[in-house]
N, C-alpha and C. Protein backbone atom coordinates (compact mmCIF):
# COMPACT_ATOMS: atom_id res chain seq x y z
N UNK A 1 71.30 7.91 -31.34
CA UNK A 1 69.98 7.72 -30.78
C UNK A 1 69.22 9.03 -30.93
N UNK A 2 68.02 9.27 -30.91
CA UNK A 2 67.22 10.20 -31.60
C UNK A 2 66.58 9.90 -30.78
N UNK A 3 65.30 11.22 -30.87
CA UNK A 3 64.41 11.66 -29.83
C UNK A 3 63.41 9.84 -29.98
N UNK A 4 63.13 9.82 -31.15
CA UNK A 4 62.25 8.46 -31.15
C UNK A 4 62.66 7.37 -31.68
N UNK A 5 63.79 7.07 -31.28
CA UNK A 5 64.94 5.97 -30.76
C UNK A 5 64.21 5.03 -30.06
N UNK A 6 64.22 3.72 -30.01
CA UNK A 6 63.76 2.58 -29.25
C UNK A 6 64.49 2.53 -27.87
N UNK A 7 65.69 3.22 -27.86
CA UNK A 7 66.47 3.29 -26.67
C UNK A 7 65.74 3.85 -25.59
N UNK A 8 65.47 5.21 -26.43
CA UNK A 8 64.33 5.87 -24.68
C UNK A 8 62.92 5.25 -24.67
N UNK A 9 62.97 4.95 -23.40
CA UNK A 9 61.74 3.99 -23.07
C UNK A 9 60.74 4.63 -21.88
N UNK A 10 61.39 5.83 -21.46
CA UNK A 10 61.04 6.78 -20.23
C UNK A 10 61.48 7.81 -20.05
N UNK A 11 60.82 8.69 -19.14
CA UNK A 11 61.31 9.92 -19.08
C UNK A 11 62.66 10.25 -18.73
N UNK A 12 63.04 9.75 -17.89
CA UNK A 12 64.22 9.73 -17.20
C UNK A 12 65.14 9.21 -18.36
N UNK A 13 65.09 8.19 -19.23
CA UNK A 13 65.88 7.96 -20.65
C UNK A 13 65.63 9.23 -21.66
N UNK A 14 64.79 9.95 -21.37
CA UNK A 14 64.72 11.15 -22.16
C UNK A 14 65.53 12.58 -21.38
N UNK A 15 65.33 12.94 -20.57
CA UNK A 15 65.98 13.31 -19.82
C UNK A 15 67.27 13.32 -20.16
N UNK A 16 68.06 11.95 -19.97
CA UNK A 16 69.38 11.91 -20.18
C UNK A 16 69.76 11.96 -21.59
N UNK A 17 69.10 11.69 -22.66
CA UNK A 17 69.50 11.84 -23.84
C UNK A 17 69.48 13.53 -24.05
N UNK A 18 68.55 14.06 -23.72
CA UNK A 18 68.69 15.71 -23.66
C UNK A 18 69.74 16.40 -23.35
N UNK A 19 69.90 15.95 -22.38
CA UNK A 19 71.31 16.44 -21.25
C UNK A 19 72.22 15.66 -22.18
N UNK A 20 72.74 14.69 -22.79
CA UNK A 20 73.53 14.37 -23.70
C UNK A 20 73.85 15.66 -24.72
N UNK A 21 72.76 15.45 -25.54
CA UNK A 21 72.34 16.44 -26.99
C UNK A 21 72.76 18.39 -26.40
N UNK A 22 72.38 18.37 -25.05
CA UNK A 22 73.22 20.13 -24.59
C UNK A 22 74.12 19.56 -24.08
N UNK A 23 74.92 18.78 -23.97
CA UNK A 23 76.12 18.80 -23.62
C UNK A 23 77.04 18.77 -25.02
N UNK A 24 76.95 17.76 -25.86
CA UNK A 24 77.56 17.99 -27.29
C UNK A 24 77.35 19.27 -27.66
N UNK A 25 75.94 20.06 -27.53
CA UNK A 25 75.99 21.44 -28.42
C UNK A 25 76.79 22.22 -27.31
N UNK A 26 76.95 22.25 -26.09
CA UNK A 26 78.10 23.24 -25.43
C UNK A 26 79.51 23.20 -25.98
N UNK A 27 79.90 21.63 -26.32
CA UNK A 27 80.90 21.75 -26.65
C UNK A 27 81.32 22.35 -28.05
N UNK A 28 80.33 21.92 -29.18
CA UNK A 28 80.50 22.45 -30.29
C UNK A 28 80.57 23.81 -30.03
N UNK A 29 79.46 24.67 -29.30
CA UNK A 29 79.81 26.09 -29.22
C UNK A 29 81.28 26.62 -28.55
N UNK A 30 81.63 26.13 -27.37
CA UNK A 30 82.55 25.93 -27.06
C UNK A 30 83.85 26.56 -28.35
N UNK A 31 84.00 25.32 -29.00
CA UNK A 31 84.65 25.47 -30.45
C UNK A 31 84.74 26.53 -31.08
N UNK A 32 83.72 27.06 -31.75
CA UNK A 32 83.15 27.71 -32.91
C UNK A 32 83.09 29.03 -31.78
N UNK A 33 82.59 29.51 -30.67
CA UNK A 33 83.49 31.09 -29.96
C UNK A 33 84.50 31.48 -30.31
N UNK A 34 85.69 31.36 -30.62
CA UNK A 34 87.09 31.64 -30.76
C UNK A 34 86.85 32.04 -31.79
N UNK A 35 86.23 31.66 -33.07
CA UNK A 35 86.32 32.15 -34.45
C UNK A 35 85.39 33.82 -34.46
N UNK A 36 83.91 33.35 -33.86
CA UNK A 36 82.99 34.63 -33.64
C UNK A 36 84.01 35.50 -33.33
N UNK A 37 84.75 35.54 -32.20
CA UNK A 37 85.41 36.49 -31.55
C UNK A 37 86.31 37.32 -32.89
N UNK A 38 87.07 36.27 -33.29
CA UNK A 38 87.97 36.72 -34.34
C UNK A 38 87.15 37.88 -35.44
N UNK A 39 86.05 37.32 -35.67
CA UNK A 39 85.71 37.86 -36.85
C UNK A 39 84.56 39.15 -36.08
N UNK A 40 83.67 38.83 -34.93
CA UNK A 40 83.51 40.52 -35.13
C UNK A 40 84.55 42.00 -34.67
N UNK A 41 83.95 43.10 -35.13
CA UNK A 41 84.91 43.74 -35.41
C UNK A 41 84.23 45.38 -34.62
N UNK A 42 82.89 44.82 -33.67
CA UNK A 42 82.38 45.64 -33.27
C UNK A 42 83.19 45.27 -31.65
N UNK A 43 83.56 46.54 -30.92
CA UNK A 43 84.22 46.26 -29.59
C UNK A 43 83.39 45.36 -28.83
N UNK A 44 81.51 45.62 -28.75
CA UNK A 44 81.20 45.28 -27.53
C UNK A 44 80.72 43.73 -27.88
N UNK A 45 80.67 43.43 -29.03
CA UNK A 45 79.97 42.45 -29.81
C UNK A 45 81.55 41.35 -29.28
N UNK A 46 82.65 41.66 -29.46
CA UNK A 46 83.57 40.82 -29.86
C UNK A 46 84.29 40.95 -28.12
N UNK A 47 83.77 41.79 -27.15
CA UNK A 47 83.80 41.22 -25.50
C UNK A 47 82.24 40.56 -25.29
N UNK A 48 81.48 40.94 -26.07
CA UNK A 48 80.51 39.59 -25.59
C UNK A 48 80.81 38.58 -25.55
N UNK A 49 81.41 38.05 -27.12
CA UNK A 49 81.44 36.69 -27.13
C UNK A 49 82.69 36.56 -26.28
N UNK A 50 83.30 36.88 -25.85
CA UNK A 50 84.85 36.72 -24.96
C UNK A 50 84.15 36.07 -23.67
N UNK A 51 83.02 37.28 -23.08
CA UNK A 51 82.74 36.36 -22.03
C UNK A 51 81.84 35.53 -21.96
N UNK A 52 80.89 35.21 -22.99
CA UNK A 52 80.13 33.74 -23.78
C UNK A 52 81.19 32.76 -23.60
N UNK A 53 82.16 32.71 -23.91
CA UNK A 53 83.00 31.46 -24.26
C UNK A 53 83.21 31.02 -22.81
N UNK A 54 83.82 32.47 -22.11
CA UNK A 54 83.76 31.73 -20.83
C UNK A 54 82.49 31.28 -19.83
N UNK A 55 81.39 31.35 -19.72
CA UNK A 55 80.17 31.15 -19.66
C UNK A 55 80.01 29.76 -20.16
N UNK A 56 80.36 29.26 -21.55
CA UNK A 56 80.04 28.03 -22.06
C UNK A 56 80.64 27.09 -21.12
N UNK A 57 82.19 27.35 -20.70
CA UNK A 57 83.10 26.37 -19.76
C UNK A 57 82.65 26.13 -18.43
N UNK A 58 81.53 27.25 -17.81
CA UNK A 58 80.86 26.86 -16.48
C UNK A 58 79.69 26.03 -16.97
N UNK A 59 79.13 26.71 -18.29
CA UNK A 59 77.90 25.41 -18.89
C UNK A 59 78.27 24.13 -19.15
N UNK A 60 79.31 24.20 -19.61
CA UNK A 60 79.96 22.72 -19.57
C UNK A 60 79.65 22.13 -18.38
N UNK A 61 80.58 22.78 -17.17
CA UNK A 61 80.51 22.09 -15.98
C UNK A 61 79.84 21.80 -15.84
N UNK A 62 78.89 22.86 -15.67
CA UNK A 62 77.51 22.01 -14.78
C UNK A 62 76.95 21.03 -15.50
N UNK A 63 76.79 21.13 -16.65
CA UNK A 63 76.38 19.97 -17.02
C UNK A 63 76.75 18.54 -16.86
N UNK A 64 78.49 18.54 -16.65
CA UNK A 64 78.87 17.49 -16.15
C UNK A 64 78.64 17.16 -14.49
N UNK A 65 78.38 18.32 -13.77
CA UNK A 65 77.71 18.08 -12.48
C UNK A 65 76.44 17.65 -12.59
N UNK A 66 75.37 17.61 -13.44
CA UNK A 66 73.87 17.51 -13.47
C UNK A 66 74.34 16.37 -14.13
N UNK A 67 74.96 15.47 -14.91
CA UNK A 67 75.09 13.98 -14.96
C UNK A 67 76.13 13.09 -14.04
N UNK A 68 76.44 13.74 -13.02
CA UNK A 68 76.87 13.28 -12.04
C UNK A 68 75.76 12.75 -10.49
N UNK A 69 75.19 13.96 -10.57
CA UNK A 69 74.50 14.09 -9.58
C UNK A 69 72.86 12.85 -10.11
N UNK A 70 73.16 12.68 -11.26
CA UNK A 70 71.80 12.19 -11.71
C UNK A 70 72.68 10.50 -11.54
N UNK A 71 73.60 10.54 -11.34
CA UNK A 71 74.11 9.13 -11.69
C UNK A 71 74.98 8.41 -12.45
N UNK A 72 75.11 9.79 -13.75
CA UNK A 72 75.93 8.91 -14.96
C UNK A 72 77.33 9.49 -15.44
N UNK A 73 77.63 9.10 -16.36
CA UNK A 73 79.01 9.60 -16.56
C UNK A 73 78.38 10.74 -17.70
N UNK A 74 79.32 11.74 -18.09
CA UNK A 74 79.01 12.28 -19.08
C UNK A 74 79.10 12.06 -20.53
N UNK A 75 78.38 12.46 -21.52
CA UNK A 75 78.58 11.24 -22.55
C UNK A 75 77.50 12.14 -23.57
N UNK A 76 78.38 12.65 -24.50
CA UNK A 76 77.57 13.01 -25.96
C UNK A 76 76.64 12.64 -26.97
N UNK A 77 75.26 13.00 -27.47
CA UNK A 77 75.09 12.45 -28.82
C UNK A 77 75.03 13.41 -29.17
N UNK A 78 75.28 12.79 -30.96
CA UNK A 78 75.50 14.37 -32.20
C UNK A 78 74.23 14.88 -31.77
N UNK A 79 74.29 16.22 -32.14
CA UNK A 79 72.77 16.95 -32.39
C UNK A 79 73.48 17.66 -33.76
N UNK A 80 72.19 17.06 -34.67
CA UNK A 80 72.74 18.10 -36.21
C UNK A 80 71.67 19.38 -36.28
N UNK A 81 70.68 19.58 -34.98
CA UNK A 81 70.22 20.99 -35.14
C UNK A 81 71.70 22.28 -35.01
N UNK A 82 72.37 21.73 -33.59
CA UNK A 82 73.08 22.75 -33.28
C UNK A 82 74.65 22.66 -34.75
N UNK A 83 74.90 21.26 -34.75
CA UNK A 83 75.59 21.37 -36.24
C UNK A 83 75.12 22.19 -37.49
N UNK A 84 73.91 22.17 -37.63
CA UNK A 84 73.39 22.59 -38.78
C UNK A 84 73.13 24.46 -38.86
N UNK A 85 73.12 25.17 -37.58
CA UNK A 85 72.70 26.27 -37.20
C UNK A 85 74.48 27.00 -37.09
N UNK A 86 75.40 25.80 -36.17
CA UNK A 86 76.57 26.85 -36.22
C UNK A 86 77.26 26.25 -37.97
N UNK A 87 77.22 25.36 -38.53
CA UNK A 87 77.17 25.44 -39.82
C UNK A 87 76.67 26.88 -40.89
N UNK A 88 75.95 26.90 -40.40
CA UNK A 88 75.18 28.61 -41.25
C UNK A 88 75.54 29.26 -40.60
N UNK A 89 76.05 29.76 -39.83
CA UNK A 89 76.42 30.85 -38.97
C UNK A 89 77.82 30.88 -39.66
N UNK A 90 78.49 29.88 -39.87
CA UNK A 90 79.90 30.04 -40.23
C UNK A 90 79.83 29.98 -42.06
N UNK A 91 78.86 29.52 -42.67
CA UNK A 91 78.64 29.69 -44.08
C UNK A 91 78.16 31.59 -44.20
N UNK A 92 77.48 32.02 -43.33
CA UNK A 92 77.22 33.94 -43.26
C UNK A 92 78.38 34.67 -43.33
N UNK A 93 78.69 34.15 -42.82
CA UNK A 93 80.20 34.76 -42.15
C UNK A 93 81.25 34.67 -42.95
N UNK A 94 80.86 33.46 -43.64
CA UNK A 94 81.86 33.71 -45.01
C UNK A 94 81.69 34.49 -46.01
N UNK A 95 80.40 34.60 -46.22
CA UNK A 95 79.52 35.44 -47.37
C UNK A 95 79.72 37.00 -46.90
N UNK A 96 79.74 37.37 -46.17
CA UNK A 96 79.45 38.96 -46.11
C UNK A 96 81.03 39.56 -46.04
N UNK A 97 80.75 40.39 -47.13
CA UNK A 97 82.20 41.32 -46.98
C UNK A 97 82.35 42.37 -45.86
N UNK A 98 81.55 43.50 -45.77
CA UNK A 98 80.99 44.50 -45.53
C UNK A 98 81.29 44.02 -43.66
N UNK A 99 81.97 44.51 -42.88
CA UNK A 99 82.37 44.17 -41.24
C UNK A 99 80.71 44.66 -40.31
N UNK A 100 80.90 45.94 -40.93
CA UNK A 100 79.60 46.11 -40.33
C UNK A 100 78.18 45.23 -40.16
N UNK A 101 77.90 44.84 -41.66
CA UNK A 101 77.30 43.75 -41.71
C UNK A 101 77.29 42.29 -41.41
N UNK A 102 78.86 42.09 -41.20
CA UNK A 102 78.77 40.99 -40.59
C UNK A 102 79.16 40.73 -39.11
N UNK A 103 79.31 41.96 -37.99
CA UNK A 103 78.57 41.59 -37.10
C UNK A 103 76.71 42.00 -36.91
N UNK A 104 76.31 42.14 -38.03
CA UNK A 104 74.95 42.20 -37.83
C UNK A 104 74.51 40.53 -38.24
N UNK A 105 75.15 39.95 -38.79
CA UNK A 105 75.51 38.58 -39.42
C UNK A 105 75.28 37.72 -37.79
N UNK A 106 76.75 37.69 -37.33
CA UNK A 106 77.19 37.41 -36.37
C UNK A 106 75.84 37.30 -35.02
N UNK A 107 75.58 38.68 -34.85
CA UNK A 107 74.63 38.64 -34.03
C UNK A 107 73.32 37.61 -34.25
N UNK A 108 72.81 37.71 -35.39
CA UNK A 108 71.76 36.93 -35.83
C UNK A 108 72.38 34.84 -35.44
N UNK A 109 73.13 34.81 -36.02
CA UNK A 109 73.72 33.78 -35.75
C UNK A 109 74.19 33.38 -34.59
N UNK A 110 74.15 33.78 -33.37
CA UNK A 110 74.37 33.87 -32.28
C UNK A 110 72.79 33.63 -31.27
N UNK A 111 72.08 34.55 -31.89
CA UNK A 111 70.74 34.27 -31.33
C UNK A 111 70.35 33.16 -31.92
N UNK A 112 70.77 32.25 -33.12
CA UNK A 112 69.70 31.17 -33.02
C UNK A 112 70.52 30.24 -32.34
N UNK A 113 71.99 30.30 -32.11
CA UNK A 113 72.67 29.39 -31.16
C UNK A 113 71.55 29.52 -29.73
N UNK A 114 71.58 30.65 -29.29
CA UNK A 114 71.33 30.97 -27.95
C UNK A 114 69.52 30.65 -27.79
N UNK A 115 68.82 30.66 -28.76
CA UNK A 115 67.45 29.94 -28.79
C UNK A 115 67.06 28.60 -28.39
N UNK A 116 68.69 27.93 -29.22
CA UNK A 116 68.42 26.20 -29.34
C UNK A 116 68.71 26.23 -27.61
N UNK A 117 69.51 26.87 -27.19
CA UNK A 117 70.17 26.34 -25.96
C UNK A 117 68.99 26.79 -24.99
N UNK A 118 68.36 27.44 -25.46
CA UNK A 118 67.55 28.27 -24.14
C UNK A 118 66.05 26.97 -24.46
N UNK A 119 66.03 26.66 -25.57
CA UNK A 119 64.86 25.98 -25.67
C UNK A 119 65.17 24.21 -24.92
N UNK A 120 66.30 23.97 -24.88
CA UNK A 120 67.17 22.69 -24.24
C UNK A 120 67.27 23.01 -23.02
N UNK A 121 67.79 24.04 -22.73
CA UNK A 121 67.79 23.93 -20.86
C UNK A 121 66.30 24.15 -20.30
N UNK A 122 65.45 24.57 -21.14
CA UNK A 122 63.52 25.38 -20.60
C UNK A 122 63.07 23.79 -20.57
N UNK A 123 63.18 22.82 -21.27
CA UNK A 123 63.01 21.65 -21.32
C UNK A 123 63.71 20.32 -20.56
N UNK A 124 65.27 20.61 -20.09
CA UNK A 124 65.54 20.28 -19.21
C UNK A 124 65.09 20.51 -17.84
N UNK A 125 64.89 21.91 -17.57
CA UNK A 125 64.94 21.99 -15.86
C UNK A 125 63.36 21.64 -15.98
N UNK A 126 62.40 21.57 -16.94
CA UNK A 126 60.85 21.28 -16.24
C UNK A 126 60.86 19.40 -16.39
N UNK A 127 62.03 18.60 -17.07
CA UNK A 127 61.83 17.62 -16.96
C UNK A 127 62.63 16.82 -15.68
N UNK A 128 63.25 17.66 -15.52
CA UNK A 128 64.09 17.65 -13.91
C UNK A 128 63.23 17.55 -12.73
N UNK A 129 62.36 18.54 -13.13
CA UNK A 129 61.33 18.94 -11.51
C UNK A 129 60.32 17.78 -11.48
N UNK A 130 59.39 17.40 -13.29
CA UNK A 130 59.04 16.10 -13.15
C UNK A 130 59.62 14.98 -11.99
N UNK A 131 60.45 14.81 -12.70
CA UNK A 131 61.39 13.20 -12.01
C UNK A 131 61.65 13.71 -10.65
N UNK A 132 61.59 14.95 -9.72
CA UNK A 132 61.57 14.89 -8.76
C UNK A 132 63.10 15.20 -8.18
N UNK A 133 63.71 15.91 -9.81
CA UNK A 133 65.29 16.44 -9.10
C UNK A 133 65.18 17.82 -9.36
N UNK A 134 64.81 18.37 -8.11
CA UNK A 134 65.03 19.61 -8.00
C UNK A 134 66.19 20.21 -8.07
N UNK A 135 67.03 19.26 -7.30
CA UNK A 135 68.48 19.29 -7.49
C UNK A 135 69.14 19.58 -8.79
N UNK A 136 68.95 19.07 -9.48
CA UNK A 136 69.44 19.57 -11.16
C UNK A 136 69.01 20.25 -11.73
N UNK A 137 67.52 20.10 -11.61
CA UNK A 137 66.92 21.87 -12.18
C UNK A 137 67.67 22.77 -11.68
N UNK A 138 67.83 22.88 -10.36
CA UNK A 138 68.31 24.24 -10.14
C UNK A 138 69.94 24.40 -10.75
N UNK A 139 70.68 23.58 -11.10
CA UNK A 139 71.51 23.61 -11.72
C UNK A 139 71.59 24.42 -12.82
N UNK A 140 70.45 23.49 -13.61
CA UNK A 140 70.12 23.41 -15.23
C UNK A 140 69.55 24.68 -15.31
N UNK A 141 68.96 25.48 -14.54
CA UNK A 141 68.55 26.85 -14.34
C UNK A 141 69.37 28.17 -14.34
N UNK A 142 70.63 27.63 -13.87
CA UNK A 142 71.45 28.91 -13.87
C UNK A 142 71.89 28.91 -14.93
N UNK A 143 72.11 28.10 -15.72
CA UNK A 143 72.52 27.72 -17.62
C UNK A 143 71.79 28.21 -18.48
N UNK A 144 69.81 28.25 -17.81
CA UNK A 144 69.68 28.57 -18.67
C UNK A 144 69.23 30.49 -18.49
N UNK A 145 69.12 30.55 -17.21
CA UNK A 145 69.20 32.51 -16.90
C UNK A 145 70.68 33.07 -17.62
N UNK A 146 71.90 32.35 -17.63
CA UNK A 146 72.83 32.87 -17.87
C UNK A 146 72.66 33.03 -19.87
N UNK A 147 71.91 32.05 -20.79
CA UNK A 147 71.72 32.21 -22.13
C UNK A 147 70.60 33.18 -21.96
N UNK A 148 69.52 33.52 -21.34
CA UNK A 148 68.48 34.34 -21.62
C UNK A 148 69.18 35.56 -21.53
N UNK A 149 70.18 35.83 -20.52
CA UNK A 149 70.78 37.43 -20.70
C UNK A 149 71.70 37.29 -21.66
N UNK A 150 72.25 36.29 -21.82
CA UNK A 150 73.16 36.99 -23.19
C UNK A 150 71.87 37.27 -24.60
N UNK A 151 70.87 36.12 -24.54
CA UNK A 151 69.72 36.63 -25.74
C UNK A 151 69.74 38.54 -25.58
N UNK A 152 69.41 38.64 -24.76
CA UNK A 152 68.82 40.05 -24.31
C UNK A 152 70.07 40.98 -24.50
N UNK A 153 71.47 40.80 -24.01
CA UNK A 153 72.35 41.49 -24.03
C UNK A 153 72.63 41.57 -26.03
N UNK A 154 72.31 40.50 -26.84
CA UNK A 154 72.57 40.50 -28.20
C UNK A 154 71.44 41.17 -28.74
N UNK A 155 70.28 41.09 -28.09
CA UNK A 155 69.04 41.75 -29.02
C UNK A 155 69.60 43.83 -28.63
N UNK A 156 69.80 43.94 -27.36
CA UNK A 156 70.05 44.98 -27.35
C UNK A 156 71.51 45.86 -27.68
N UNK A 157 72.46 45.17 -28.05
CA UNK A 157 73.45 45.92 -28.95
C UNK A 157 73.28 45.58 -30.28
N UNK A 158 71.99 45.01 -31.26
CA UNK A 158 72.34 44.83 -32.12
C UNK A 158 70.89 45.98 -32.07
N UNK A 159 69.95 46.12 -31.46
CA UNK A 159 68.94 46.95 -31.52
C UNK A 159 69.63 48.68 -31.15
N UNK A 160 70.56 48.81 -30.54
CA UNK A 160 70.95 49.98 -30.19
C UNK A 160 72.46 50.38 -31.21
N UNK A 161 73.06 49.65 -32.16
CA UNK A 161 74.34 49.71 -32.51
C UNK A 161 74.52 49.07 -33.66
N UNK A 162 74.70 47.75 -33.86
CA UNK A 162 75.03 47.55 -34.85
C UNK A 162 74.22 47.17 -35.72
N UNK A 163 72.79 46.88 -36.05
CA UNK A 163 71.74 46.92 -36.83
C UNK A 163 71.96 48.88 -37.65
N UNK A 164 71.64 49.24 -36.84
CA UNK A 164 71.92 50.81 -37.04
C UNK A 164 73.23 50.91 -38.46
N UNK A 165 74.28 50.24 -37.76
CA UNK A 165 75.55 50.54 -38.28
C UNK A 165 75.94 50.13 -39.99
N UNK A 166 74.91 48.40 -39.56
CA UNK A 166 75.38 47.66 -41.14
C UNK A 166 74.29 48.29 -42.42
N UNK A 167 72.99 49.12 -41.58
CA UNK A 167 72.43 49.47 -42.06
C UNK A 167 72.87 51.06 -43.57
């Protein structure tokens, strides 16, 4: 089902297809952490993602609490943005020899993970407050303060360190 699917017929059917579509991309990220980790080779870059991964497993949760609390069971559709983004992230990563450069790789690829997600939860919690669940916004809120500091924590070791480095 897709954003303009005959299925959603309302907000609240949109809503839940959203919260579907970040719940599949948590899990895919989920996945695809363990490898980031492996492959950068910068200390602070490769405890970021250490505690990203764990971060994703409370994003998980809640998300399965914010389709609880809304009523439903939890329940995936593909999203081939976030397929298609950690797809290239893991096609970079194959391409670059050079370590340095590829956690400058890494980082880049990380921020457009952390964009899609920040642009999915900014769109969840204001369609939350719509429908009148404050209750899940505020959920869907700590998911998405917790991706805006890792944005910020990646713009600034790759602005202070390893941009510098692959350079």
């Amino acid at each position: 089902m897709g954003f303009f699917s005959k299925d959603i017929k309302t907000m609240d059917d949109l809503f839940v297809h959203t919260l579907q579509d970040i719940y599949y991309a948590e899990k895919q990220i989920e996945k695809a952490l363990p490898d980031m980790v492996k492959k950068a080779t910068n200390p602070e870059l490769k405890r970021g993602f250490e505690t990203h991964l764990q971060q994703t497993k409370g994003h998980i949760q809640r998300v399965e609490q914010v389709f609880k609390m809304h009523g439903r069971e939890p329940k995936q559709v593909n999203c081939p943005a976030i397929d298609g983004i950690l797809e290239e992230a893991n096609d970079i990563a194959g391409d670059v020899a050079d370590k340095r450069t590829l956690d400058a790789a890494l980082i880049a690829a990380a921020q457009a993970v952390e964009h899609y997600e920040i642009t999915r939860y900014g769109t969840l919690v204001a369609w939350a407050k719509q429908l009148g669940r404050a209750d899940c916004a505020s959920v869907l809120t700590e998911n998405l303060r917790e991706e805006e500091a890792t944005d910020q924590k990646l713009t600034k070791l790759a602005e202070s360190k390893v941009n510098a480095a692959a350079a």
